[in-house]
C-alpha atoms as a PDB file:
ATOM      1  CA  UNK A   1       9.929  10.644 -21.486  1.00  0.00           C
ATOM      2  CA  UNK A   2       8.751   8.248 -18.751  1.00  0.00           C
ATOM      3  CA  UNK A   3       5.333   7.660 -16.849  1.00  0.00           C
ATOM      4  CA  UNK A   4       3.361   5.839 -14.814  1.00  0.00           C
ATOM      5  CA  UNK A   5       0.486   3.659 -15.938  1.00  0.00           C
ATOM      6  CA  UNK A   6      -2.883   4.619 -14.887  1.00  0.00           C
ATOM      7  CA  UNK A   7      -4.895   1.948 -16.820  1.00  0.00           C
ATOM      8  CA  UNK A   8      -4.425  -0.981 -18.948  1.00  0.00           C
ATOM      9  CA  UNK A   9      -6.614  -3.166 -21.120  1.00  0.00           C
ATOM     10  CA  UNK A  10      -4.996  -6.368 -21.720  1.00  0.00           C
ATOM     11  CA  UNK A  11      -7.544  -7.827 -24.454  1.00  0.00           C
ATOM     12  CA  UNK A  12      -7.200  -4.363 -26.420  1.00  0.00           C
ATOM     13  CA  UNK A  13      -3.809  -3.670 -25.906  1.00  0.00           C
ATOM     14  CA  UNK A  14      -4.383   0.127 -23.934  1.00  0.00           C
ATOM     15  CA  UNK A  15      -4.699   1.761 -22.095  1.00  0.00           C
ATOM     16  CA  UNK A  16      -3.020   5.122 -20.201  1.00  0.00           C
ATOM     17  CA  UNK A  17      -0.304   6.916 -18.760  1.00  0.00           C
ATOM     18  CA  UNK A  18      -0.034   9.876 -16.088  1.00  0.00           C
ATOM     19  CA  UNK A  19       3.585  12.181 -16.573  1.00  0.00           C
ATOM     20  CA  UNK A  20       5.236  13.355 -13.679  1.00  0.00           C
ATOM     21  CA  UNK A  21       3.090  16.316 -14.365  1.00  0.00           C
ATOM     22  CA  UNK A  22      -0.313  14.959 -14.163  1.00  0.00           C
ATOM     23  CA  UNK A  23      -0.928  15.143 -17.614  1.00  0.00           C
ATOM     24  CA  UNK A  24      -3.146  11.932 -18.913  1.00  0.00           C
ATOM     25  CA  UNK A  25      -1.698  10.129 -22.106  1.00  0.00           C
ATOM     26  CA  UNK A  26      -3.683   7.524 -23.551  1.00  0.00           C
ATOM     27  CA  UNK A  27      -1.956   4.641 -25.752  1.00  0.00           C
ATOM     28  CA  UNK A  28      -3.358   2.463 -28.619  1.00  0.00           C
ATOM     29  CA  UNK A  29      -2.177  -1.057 -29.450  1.00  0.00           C
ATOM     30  CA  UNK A  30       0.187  -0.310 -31.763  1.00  0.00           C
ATOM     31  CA  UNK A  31       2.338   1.578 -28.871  1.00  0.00           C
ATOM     32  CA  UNK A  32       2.583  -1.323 -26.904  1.00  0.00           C
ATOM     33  CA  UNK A  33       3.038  -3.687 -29.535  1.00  0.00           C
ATOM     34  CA  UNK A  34       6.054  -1.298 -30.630  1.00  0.00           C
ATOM     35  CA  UNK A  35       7.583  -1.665 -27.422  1.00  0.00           C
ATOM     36  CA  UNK A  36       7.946  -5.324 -26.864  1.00  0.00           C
ATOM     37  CA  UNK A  37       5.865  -6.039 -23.747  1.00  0.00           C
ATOM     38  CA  UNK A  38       2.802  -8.646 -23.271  1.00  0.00           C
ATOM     39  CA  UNK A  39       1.470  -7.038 -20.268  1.00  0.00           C
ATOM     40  CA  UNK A  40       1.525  -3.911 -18.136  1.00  0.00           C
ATOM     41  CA  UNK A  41      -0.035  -2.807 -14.016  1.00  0.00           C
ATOM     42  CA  UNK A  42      -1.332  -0.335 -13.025  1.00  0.00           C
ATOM     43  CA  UNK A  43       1.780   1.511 -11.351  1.00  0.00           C
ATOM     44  CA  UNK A  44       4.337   0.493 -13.397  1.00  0.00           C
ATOM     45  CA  UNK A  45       7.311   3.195 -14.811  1.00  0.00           C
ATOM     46  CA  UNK A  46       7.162   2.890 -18.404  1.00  0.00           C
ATOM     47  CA  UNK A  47       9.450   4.868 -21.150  1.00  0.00           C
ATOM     48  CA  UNK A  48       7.454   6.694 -23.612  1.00  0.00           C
ATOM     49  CA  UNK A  49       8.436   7.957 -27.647  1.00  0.00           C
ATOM     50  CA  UNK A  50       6.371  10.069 -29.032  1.00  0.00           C
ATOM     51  CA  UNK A  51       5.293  10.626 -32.697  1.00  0.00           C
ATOM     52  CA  UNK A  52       4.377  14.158 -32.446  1.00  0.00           C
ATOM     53  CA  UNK A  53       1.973  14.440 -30.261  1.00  0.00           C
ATOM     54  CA  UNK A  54       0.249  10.824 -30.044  1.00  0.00           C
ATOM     55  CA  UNK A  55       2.509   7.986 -28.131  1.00  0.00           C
ATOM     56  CA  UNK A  56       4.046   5.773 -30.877  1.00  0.00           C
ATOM     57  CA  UNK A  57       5.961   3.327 -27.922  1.00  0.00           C
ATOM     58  CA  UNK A  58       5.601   2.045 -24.953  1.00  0.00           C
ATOM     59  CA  UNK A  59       7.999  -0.042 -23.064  1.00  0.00           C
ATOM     60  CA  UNK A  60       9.205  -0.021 -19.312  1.00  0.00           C
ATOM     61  CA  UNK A  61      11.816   2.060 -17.763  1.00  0.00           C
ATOM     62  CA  UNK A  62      14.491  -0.305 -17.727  1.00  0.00           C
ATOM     63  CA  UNK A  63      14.293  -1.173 -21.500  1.00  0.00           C
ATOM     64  CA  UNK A  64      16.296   0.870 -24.313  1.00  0.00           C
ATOM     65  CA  UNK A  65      13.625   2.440 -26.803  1.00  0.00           C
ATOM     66  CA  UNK A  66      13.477   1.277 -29.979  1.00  0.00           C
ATOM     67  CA  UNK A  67      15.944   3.452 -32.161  1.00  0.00           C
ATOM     68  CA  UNK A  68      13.931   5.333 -35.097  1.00  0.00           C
END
């Protein structure tokens, strides 16, 4: 699933993303420490995994996921 991010918090580590859709997903710290990044803008496309119905990882479009 990809997105775009609406918000970021860089001393908390989250922040949010908007789908294609609209629909608002907000991410915790341990989502973007799963996917390997140190920062993220406001803009940027990011690939998304979820864990049922919270994001577990967030990393940008032109990484691979992390295999589960």
């Amino acid at each position: 699933m990809q997105g775009t991010v609406k918000d970021f918090d860089a001393a908390a580590r989250t922040g949010s993303v908007l789908l294609d859709d609209g629909t608002e997903l907000p991410f915790g710290a341990d989502a973007f420490a799963a996917g390997g990044l140190r920062l993220l803008r406001f803009g940027q496309r990011v690939n998304l995994a979820m864990d049922g119905d919270r994001v577990a990882v967030v990393t940008l479009s032109t990484f691979p996921l992390p295999e589960s």
